[in-house]
Protein backbone atom coordinates (compact mmCIF):
# COMPACT_ATOMS: atom_id res chain seq x y z
CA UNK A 1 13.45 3.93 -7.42
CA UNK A 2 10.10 3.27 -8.99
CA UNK A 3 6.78 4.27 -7.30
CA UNK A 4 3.87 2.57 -7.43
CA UNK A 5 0.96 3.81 -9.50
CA UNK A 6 -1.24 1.03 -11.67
CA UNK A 7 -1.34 0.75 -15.47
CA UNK A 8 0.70 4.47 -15.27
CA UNK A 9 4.08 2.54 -14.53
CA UNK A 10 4.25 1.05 -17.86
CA UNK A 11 6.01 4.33 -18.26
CA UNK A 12 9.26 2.68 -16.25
CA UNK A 13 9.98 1.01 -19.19
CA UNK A 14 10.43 4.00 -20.77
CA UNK A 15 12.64 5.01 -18.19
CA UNK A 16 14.85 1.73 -18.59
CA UNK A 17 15.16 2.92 -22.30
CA UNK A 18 16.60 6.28 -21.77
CA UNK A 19 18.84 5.03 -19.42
CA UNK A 20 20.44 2.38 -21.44
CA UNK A 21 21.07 4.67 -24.43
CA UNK A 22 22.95 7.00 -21.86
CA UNK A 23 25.20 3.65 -20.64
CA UNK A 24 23.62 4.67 -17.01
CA UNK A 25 22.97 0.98 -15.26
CA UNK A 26 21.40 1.30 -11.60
CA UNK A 27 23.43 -0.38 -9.04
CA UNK A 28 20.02 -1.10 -7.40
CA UNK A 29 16.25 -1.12 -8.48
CA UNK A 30 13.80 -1.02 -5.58
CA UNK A 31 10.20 -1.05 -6.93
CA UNK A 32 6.59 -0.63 -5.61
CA UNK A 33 3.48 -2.35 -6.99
CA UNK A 34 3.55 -2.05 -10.84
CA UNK A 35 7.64 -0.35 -10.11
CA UNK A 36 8.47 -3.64 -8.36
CA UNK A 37 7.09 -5.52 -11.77
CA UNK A 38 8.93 -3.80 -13.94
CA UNK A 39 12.09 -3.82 -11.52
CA UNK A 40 11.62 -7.67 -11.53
CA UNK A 41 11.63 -7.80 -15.66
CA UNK A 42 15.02 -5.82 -16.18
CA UNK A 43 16.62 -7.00 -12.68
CA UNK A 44 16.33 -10.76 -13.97
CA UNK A 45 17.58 -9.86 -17.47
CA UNK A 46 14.54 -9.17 -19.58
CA UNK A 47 15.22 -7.14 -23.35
CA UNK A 48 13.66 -4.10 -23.20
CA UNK A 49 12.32 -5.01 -26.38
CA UNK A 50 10.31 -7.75 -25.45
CA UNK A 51 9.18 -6.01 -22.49
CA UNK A 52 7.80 -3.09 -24.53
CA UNK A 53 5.95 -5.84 -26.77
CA UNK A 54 4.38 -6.93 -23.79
CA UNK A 55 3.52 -3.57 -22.35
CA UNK A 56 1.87 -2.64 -26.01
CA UNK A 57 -0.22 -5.72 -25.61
CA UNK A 58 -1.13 -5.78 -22.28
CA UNK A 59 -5.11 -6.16 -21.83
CA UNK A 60 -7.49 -5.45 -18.95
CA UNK A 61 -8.52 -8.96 -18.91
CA UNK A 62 -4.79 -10.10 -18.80
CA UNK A 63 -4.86 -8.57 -14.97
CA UNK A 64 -8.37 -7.88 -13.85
CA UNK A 65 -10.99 -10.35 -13.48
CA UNK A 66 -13.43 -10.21 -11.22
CA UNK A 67 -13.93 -12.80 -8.38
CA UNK A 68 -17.47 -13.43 -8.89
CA UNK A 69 -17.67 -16.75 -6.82
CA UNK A 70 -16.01 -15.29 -4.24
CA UNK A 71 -17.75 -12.00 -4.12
CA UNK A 72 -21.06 -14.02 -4.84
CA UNK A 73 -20.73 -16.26 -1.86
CA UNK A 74 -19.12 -14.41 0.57
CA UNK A 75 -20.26 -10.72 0.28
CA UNK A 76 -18.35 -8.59 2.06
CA UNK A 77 -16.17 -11.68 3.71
CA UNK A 78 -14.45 -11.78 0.02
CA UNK A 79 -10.66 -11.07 0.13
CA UNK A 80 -10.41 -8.96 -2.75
CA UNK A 81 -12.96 -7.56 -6.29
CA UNK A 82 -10.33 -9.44 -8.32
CA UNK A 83 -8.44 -12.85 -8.68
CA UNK A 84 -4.87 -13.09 -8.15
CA UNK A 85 -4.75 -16.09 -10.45
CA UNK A 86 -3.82 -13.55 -13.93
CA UNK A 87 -1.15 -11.27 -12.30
CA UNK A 88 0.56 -14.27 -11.05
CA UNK A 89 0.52 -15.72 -14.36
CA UNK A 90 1.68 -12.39 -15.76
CA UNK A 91 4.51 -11.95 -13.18
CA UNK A 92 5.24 -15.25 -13.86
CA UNK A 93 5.93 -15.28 -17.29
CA UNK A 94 8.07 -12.15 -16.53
CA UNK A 95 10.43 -13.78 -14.30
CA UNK A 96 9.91 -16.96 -13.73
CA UNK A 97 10.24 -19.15 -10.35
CA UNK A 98 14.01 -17.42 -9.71
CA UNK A 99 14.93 -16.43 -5.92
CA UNK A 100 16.38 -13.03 -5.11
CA UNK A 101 19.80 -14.86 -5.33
CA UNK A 102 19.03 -16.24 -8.63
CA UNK A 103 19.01 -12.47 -9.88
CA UNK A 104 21.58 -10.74 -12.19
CA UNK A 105 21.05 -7.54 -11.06
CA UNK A 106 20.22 -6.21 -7.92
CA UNK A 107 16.30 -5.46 -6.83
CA UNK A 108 14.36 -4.76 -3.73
CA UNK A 109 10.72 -5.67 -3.62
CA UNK A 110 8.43 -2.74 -1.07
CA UNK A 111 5.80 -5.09 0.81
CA UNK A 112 3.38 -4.61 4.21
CA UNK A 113 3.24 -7.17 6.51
CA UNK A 114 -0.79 -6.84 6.36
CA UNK A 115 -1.18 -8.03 10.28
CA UNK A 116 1.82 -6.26 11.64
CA UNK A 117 1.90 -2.86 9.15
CA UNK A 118 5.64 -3.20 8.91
CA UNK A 119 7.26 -2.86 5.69
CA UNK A 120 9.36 -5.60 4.00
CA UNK A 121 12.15 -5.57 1.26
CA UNK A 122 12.41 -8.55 -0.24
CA UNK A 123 15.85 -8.42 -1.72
CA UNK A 124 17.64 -7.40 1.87
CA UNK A 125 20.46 -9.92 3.14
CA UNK A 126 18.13 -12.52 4.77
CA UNK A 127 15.35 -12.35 2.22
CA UNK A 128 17.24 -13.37 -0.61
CA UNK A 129 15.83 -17.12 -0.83
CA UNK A 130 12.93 -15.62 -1.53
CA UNK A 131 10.93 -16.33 -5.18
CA UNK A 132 10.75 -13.08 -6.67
CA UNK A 133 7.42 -13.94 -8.30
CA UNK A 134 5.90 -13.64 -4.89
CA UNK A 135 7.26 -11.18 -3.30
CA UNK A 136 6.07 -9.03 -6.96
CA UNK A 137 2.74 -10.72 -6.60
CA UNK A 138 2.53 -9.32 -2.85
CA UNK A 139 3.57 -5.67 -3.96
CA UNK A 140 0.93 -5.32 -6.23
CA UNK A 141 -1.91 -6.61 -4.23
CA UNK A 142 -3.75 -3.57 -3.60
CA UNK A 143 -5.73 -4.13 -0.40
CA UNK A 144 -9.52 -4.54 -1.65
CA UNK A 145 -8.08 -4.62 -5.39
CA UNK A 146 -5.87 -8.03 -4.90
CA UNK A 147 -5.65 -10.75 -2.00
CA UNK A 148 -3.13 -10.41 -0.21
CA UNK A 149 -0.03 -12.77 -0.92
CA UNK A 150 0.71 -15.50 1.50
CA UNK A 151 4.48 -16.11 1.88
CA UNK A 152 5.85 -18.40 4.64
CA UNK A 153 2.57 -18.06 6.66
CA UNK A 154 2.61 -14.40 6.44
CA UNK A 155 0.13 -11.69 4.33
CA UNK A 156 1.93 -9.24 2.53
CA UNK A 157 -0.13 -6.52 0.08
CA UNK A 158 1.14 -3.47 -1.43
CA UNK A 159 4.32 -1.47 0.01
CA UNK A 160 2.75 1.75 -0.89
CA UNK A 161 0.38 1.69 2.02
CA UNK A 162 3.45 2.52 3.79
CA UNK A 163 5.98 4.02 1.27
CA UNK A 164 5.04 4.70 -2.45
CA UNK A 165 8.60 5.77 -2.73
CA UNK A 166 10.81 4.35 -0.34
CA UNK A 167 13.70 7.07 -1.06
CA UNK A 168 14.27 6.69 2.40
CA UNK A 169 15.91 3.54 2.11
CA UNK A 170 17.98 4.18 -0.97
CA UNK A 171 19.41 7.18 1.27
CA UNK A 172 20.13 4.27 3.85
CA UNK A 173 22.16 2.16 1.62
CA UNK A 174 24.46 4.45 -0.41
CA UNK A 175 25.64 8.26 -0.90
CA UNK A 176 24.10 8.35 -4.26
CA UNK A 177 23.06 9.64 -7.03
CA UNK A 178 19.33 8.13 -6.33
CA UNK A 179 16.99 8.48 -9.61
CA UNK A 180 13.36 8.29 -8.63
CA UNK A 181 10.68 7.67 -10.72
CA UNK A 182 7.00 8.91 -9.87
CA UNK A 183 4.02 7.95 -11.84
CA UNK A 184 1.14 8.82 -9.28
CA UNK A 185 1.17 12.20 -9.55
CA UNK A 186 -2.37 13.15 -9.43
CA UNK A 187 -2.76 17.27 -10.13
CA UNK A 188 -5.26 16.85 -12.95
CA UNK A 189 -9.02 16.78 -12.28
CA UNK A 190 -11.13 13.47 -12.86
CA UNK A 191 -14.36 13.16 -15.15
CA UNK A 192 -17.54 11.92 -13.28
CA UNK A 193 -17.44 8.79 -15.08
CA UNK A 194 -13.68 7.94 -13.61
CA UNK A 195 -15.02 8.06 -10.08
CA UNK A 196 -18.43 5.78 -10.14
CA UNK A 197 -18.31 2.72 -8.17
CA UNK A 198 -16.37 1.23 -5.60
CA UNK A 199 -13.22 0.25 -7.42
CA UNK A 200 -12.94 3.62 -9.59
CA UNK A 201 -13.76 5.44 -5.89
CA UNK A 202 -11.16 3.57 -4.21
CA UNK A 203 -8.76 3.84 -6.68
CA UNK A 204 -9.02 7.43 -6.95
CA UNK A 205 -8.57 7.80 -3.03
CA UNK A 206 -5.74 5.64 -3.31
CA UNK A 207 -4.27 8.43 -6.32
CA UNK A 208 -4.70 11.10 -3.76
CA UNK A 209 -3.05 9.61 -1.02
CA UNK A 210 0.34 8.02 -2.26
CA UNK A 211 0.75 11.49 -4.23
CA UNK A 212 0.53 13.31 -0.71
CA UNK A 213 2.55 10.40 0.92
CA UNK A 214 5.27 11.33 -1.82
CA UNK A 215 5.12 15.14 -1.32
CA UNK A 216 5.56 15.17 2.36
CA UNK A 217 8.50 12.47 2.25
CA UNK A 218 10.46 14.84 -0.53
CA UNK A 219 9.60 18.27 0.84
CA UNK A 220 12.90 19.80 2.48
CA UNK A 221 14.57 16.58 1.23
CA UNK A 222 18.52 16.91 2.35
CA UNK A 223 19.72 13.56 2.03
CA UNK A 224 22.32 11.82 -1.38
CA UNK A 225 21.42 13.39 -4.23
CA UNK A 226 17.79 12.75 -5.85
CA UNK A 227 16.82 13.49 -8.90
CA UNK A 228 12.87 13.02 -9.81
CA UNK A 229 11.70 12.17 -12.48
CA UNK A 230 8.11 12.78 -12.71
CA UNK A 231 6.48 11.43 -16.50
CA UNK A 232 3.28 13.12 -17.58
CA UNK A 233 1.00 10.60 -16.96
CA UNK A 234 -1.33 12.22 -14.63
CA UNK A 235 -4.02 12.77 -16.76
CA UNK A 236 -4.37 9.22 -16.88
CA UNK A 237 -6.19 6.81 -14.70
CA UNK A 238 -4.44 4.58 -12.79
CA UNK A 239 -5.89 1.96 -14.53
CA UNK A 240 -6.41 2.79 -18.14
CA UNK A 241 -5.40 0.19 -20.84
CA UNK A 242 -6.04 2.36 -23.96
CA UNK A 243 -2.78 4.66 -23.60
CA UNK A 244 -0.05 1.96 -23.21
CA UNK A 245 2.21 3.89 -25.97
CA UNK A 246 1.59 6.85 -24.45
CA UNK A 247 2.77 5.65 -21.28
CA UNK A 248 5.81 3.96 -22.17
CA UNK A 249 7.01 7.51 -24.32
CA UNK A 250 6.04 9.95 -21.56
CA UNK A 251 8.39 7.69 -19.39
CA UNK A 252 11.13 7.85 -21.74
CA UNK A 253 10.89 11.80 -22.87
CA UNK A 254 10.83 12.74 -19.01
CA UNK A 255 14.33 10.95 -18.08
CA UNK A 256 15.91 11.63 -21.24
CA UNK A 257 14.94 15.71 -20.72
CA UNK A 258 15.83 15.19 -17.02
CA UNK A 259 19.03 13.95 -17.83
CA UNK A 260 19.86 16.29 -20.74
CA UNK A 261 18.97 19.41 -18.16
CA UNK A 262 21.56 18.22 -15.68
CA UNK A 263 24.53 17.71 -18.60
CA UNK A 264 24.22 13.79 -19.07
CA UNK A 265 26.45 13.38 -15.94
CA UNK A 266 25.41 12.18 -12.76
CA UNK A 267 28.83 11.67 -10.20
CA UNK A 268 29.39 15.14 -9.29
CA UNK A 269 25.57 16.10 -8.27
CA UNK A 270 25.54 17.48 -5.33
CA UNK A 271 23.57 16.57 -2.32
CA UNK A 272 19.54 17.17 -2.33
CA UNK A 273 16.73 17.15 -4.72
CA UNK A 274 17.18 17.56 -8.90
CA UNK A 275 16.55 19.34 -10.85
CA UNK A 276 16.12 22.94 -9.47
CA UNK A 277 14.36 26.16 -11.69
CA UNK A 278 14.04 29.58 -10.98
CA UNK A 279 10.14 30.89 -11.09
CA UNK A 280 8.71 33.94 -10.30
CA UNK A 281 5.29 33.55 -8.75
CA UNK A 282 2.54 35.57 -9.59
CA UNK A 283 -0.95 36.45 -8.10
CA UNK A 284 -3.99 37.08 -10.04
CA UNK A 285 -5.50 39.92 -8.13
CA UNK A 286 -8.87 39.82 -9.45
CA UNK A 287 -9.38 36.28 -8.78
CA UNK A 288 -7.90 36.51 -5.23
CA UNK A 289 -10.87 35.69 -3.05
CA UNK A 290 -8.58 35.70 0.17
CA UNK A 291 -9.06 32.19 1.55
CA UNK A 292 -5.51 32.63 2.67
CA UNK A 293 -4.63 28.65 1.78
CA UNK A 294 -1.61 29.75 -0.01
CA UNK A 295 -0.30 32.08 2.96
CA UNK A 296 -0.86 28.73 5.18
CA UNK A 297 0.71 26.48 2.78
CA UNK A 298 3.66 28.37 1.72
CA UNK A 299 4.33 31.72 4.89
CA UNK A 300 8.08 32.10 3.29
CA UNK A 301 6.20 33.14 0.16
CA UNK A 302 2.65 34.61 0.78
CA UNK A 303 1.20 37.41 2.74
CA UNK A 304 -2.30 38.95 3.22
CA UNK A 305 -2.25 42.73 1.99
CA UNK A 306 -4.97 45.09 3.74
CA UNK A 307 -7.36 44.15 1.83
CA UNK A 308 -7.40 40.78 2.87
CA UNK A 309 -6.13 39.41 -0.62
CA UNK A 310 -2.74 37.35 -0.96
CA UNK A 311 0.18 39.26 -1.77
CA UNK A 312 3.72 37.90 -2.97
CA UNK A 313 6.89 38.93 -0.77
CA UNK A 314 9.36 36.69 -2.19
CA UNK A 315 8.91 36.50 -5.72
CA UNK A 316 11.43 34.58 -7.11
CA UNK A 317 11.53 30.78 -6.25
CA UNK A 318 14.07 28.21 -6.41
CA UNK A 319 11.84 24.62 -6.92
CA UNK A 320 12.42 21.68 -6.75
CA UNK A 321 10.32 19.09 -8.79
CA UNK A 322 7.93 18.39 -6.06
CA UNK A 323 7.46 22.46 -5.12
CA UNK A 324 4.65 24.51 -5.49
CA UNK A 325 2.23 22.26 -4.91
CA UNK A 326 -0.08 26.01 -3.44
CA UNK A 327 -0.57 26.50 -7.23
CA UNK A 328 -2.60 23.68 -7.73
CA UNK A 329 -4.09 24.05 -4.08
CA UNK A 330 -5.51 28.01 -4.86
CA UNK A 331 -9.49 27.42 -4.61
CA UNK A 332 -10.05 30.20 -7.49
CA UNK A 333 -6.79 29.37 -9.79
CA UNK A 334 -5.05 32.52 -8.95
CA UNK A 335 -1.43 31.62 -8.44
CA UNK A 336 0.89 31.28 -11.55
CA UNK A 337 4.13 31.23 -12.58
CA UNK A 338 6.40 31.63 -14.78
CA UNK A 339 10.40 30.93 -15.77
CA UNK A 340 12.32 33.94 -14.22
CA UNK A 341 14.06 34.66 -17.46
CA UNK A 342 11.14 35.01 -19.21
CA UNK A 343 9.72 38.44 -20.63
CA UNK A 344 7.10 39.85 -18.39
């Protein structure tokens, strides 16, 4: 499962690396915007290799350039900021004019019906005549960023308006294990100049939302087993073309540590999310102003003493990858933690 997240996906390939070393081949890809590109490239038999030489060489102006008739002439009637004309050409050259039934492996494609707001997967029984150069074109049209993709008389844009991670889905079609990859985590702070103008405004929106979208969809998550994987790429815009070796490692050192924690072996993990730590969770008393965010966010954990300042009653946690998201929330940085086994 591979989420959605710009330039930051390139670290998928990174994830397709780890897993071949291990002899782990998905049964099933199902990808998102960039996720549904990089699905497309291994699902229709591209090396790793060469898609790494591509992702090392991949330039702004290979994607991005601006439709300045369009925006010119039409104003705010324009479809889109950008042509669709170099994405399609990259996508493409990627994977050619093959159907969903012309595929080696198996891949679903996340799409919105732009008119309707339902969600398609290209790739389901029915869909499978399909060119998968379209339907990949369609999943990465950002609304505003892209146009949207015409296919048989219908707009499709983006499937992460609706599902960044469709883990829903996976549940739907097998017991498991489901591996899912998340690049648009967003818990790092952006510089003034990574939010001026309209693209770099929207974009950033668009960060905050799908990582929200993602939380509340895995929070008390008790379906097959998932295990996240969650690269550290968040300090890095969604479209940044300056840190595409970065990308593609950070990818590949989060699966292969995710995998190494759980033992290598993934048929007798157990039903829920992976992996799980212990933490104790601390409050910095003196920094406490008693906004009482944390006691909203998280009751089980968090109290208000007499004093009006947050208090921990249960200590010791048991997270998740996608817990504790009231330690980035705290207004004055006051919550911490720490591994339980650690020296106090």
């Amino acid at each position: 499962m591979l989420s959605g997240g710009g330039l930051k996906g390139l670290a998928h390939i990174g994830v397709f690396r780890a897993l071949e070393e291990r002899g782990l081949v998905p049964s099933l890809v199902v990808g998102s915007s960039i996720g549904s590109l990089i699905g497309a490239a291994w699902a229709a038999g591209v090396p790793l290799r060469q898609m790494e030489e591509r992702a090392r060489g991949v330039r702004r102006r290979d994607i991005f350039q601006v439709a300045h008739a369009d925006v010119a002439l039409r104003r705010l009637m324009a479809p889109a900021l950008y042509r669709r004309e170099p994405l399609e050409v990259l996508v493409r050259s990627l994977v050619g004019d093959i159907t969903f039934r012309d595929l080696p492996r198996r891949l679903l494609v996340n799409t919105a019906d732009l008119h309707s707001g339902i969600q398609v997967m290209w790739g389901l029984p029915g869909l499978l005549d399909a060119k998968v150069a379209d339907a990949v074109v369609a999943s990465c049209a950002l609304p505003g960023i892209f146009p949207p993709r015409i296919i048989a008389g219908r707009a499709y844009v983006d499937g992460a308006v609706v599902e960044n991670l469709p883990v829903r889905l996976a549940a739907s079609l097998g017991t498991g294990p489901i591996l899912a990859v998340n690049v648009a985590a967003t818990s790092i702070v952006r510089s003034s100049d990574e939010t001026v103008g309209f693209a770099a405004t929207y974009i950033r929106g668009l960060e905050i939302v799908m990582q929200t979208q993602i939380e509340g969809q895995l929070r008390d998550w008790q379906g097959p087993p998932l295990i996240l994987v969650q690269p550290r790429v968040e300090h890095i815009s969604m479209f940044a073309f300056d840190r595409n070796e970065e990308l593609l490692e950070a990818g590949y050192r989060a699966t292969a540590q995710t995998l190494e924690g759980m033992g290598g072996a993934l048929d007798a993990v157990p039903r829920g999310m992976h992996p799980t730590r212990q933490l104790r969770v601390l409050v910095d008393d003196e920094r406490c102003v008693g906004c009482g965010a944390c006691v909203v966010q998280a009751p089980t954990v968090f109290r208000l003493d007499a004093r009006g300042k947050a208090e921990v009653h249960s200590p010791v946690q048991t997270w998740s990858p996608i817990d504790g998201a009231y330690v980035l929330n705290c207004p004055t940085h006051a919550i911490s933690v720490r591994p339980e086994n650690s020296a106090a």
